[in-house]
Protein backbone atom coordinates (compact mmCIF):
# COMPACT_ATOMS: atom_id res chain seq x y z
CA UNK A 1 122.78 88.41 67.51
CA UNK A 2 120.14 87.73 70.25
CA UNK A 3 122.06 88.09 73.11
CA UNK A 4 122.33 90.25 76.66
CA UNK A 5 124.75 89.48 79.57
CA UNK A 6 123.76 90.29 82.74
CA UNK A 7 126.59 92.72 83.10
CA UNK A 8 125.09 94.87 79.89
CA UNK A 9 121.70 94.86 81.42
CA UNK A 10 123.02 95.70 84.67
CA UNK A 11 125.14 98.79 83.11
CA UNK A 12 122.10 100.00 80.75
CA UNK A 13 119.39 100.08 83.66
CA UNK A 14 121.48 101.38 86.32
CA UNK A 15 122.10 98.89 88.46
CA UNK A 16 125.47 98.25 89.99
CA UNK A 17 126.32 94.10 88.94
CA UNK A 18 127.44 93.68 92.61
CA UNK A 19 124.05 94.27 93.89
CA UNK A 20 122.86 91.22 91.38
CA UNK A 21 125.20 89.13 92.33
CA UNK A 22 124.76 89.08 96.15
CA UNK A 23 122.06 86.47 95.89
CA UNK A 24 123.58 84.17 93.95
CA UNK A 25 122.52 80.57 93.95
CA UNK A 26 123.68 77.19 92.73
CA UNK A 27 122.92 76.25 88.79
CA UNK A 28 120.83 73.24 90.25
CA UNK A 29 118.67 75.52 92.74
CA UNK A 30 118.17 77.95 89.98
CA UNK A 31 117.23 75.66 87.43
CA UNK A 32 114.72 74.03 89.96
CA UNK A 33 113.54 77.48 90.77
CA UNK A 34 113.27 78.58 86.99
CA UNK A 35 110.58 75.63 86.36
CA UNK A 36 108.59 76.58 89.16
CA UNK A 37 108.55 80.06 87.55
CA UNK A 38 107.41 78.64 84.48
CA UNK A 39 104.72 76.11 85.56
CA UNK A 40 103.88 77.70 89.05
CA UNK A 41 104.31 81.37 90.33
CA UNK A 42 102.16 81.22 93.18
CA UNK A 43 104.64 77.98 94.52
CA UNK A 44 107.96 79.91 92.99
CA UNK A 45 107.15 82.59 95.22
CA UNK A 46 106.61 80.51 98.06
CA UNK A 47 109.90 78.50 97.09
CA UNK A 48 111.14 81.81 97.12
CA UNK A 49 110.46 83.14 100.58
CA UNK A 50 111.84 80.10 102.16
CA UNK A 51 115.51 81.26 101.01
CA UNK A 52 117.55 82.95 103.41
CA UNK A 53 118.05 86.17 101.83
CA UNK A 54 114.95 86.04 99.15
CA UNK A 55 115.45 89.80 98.73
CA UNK A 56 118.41 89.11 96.95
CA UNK A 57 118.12 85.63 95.52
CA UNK A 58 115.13 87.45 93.47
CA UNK A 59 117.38 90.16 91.82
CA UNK A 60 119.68 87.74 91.39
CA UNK A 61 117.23 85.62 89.40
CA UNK A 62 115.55 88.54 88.38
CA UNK A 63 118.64 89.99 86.41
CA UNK A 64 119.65 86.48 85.15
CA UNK A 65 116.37 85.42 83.84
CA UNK A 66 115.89 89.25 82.31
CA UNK A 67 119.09 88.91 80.31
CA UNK A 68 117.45 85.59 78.79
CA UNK A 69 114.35 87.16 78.27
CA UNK A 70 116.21 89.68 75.52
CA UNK A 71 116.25 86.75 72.78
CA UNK A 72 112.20 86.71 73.10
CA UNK A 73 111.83 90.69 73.28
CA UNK A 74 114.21 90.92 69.89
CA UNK A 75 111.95 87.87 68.10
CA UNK A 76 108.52 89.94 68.98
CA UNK A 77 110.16 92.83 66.81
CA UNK A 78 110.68 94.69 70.30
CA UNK A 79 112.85 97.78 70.04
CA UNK A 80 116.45 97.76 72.48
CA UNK A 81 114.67 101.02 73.78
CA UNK A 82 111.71 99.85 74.74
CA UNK A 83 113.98 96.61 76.70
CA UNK A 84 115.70 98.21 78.90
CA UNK A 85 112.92 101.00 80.04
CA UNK A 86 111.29 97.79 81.03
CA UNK A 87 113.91 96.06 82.96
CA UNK A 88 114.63 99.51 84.39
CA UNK A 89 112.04 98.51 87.27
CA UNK A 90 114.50 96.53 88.83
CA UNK A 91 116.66 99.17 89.62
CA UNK A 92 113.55 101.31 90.44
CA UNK A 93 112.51 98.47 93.19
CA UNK A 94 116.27 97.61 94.01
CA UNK A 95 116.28 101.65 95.29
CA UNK A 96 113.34 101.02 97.40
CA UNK A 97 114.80 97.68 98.99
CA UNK A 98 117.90 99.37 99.93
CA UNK A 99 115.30 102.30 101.69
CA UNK A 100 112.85 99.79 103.33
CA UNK A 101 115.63 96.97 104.44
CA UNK A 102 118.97 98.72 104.07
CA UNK A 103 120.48 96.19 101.87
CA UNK A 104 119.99 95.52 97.48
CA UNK A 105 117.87 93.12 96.84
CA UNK A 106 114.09 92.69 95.26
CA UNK A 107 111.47 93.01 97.99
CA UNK A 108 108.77 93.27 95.29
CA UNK A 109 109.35 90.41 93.44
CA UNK A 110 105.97 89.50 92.74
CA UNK A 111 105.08 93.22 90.68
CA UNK A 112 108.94 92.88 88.91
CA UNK A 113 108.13 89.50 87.59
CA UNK A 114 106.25 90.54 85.05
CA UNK A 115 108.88 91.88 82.31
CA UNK A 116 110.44 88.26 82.51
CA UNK A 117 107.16 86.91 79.91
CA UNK A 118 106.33 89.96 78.76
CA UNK A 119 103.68 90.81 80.32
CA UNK A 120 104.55 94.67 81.14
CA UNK A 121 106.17 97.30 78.86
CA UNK A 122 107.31 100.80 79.61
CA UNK A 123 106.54 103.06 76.72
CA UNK A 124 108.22 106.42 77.36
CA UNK A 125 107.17 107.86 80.31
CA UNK A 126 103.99 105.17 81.30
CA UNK A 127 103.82 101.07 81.78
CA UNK A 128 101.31 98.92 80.11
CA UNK A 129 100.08 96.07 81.25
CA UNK A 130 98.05 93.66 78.97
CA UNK A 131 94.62 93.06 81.12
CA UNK A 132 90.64 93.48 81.12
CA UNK A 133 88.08 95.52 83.01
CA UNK A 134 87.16 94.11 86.87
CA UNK A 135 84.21 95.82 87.30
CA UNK A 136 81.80 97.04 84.85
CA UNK A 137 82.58 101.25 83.30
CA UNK A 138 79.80 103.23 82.45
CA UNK A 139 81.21 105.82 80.16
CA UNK A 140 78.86 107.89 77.29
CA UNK A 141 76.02 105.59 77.16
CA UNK A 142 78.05 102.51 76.83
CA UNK A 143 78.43 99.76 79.55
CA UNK A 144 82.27 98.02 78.96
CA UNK A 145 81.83 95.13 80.89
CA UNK A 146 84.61 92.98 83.76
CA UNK A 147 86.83 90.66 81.31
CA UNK A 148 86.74 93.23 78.18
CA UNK A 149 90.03 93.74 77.04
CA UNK A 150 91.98 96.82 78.13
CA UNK A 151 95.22 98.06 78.92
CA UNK A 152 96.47 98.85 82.78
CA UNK A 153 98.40 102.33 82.52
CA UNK A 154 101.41 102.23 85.47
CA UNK A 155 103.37 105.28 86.78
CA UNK A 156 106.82 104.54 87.39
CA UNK A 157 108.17 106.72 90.35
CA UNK A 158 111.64 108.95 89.54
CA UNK A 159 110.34 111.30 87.18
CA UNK A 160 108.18 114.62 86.72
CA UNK A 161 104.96 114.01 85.17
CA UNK A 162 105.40 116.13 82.12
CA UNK A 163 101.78 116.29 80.40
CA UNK A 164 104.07 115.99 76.94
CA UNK A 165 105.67 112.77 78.00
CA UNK A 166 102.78 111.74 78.99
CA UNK A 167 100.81 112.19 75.34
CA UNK A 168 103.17 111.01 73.61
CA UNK A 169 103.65 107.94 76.17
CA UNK A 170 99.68 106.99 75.51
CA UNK A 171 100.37 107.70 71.44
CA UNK A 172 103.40 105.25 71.45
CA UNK A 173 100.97 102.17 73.03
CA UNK A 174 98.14 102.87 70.68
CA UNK A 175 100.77 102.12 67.82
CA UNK A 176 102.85 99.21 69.95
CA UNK A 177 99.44 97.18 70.59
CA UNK A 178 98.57 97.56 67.16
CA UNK A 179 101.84 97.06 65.26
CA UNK A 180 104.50 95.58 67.50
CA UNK A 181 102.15 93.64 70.62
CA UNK A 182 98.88 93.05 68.93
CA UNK A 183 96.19 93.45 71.83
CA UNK A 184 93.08 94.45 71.11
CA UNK A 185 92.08 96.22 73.94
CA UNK A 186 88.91 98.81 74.54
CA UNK A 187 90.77 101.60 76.16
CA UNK A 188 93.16 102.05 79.13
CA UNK A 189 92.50 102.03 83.03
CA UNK A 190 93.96 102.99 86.08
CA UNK A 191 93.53 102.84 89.52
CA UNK A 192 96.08 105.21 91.49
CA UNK A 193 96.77 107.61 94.39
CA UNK A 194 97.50 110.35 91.10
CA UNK A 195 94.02 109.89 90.10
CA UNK A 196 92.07 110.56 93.30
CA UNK A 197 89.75 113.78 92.89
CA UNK A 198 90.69 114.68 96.76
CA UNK A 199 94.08 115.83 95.50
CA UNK A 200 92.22 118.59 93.43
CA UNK A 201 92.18 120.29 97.24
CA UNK A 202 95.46 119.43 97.65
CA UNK A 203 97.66 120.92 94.42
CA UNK A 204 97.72 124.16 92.97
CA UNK A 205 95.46 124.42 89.56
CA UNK A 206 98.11 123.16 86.77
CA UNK A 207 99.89 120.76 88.56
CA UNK A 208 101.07 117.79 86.44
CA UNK A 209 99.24 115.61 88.65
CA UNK A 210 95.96 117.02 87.90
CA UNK A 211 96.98 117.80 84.35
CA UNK A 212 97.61 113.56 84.14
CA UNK A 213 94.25 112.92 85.36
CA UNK A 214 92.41 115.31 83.19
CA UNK A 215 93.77 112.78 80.52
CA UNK A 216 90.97 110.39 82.50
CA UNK A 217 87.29 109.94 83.31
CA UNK A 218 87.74 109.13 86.86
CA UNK A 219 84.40 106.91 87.61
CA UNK A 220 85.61 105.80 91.44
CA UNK A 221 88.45 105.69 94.91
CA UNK A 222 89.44 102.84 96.23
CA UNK A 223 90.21 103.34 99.87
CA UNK A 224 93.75 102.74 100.53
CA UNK A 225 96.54 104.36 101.28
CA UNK A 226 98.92 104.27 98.96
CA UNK A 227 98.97 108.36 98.59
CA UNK A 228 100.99 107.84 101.99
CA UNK A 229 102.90 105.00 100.98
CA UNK A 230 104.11 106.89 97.27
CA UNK A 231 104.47 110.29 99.01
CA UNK A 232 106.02 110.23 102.52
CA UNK A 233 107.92 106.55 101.38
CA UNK A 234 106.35 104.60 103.38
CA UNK A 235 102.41 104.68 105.62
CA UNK A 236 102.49 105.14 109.09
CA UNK A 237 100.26 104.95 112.22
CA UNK A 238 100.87 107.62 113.24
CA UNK A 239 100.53 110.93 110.78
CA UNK A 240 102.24 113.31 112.68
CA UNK A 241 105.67 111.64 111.99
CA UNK A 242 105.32 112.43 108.49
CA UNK A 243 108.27 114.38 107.10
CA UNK A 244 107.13 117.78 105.64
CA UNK A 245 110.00 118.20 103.59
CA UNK A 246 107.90 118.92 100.47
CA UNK A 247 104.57 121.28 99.86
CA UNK A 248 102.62 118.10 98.98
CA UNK A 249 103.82 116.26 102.00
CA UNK A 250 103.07 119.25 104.30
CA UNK A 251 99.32 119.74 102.34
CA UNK A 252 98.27 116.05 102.00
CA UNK A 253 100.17 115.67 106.26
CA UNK A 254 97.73 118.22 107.53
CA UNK A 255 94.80 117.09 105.43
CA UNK A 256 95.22 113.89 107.30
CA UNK A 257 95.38 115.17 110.58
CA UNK A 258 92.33 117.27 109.79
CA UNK A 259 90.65 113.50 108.97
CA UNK A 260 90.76 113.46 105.59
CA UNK A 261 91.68 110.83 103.29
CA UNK A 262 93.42 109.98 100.02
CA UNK A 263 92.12 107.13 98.19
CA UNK A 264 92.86 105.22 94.57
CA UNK A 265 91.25 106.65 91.84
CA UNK A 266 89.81 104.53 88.98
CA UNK A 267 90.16 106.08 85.76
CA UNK A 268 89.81 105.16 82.41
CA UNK A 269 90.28 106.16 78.50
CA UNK A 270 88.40 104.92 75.72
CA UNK A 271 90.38 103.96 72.19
């Protein structure tokens, strides 16, 4: 049988059930808040922040709505496995929450969204996000153009970056899009603080990091900061009230008081 409870999604991901429940709403409000969902993200979100405790009401929602979603994951042929590593972002996000607010809840409810219609799936030790190109790749003599398909790699935070994991993680969504998730894409793509060349001055020679992005042809940064955000927890004005609990904190902390900078990389892997 097709069905999850919100308790056996809760247990399997790792999330204690009393955190989901802590934004509980009435049927009525949820049922409103579901067909906005549907028809309208961009005005459920809004609906959304005018709760009081949105943090909550989301992983609430979030947990509810995931549980439902189970009945369409089993009907696309979509393994248990493959389910819960993909609802396991909740718990992932629901960590952060707790660090950035002191309290459960979902402060990223926009980015967790996304399992709900299947839009994401974490395959091993990488996410996959159904997308296209936006901006043109020049890669061997071929041009793949904005709006050709492709698939968005994501790194979920919690775990090494084991260069095994990874290969086999890339091997299992060559065969998912083909078999399971038809998607026709031209290759993968990323744009992430693990791709940007600067940390080759950064990391000893052999690191996983470097070893992921040798898996890429890195055509571009994007200047942000999310290096800081991923690595220190959260960005700050000022740098020198960065922790240095870690070698990379203490190597990328002084190469930012020395004025240099960690961008996004932009990388990308042809099928």
């Amino acid at each position: 049988m097709n069905e999850m409870t919100r308790e056996k999604l809760c247990a399997r991901i790792g999330l204690p059930f009393s955190y989901a429940q802590m934004g509980k709403v009435p049927e009525e409000k949820e049922r409103f808040l579901w067909r906005l969902f549907e028809d309208d993200e961009k005005a459920f979100y809004h609906a959304l922040e005018q709760e009081e405790t949105p943090y909550q009401t989301a992983l609430y929602l979030y947990v509810k709505w995931g549980a439902q979603a189970y009945a369409s994951y089993k009907e696309a042929g979509i393994s248990d496995e493959v389910y819960y590593d993909t609802f396991r972002d909740l718990e992932i996000w629901c960590d952060h929450c707790i660090r950035e607010t002191g309290r459960p809840g979902m402060k990223q409810y926009t980015w967790t969204s996304l399992p709900l219609k299947r839009k994401i799936y974490r395959l091993g030790r990488l996410q996959y996000e159904p997308g296209v190109f936006r901006e043109p790749v020049e890669y061997e003599g071929r041009t793949y153009l904005p709006g050709s398909a492709a698939l968005e790699v994501h790194i979920p935070e919690g775990e090494p970056l084991d260069p095994e994991k990874v290969e086999e993680s890339f091997a299992r969504a060559r065969t998912f899009f083909t078999d399971t998730v038809p998607f026709a894409a031209e290759g993968f793509f990323c744009e992430s603080w693990l791709l940007s060349p600067k940390l080759k001055q950064l990391l000893p020679e052999g690191a996983n990091i470097l070893r992921f992005q040798d898996n890429f042809f890195v055509y571009g940064e994007i200047d942000a900061r999310q290096a800081e955000e991923r690595v220190f927890g959260k960005v700050l004005e000022d740098i020198r009230d960065y922790p240095e609990e870690t070698s990379l904190q203490k190597s990328l902390k002084q190469y930012l008081e020395q004025g240099g900078k960690v961008g996004m990389g932009c990388g990308f892997i042809p099928f």
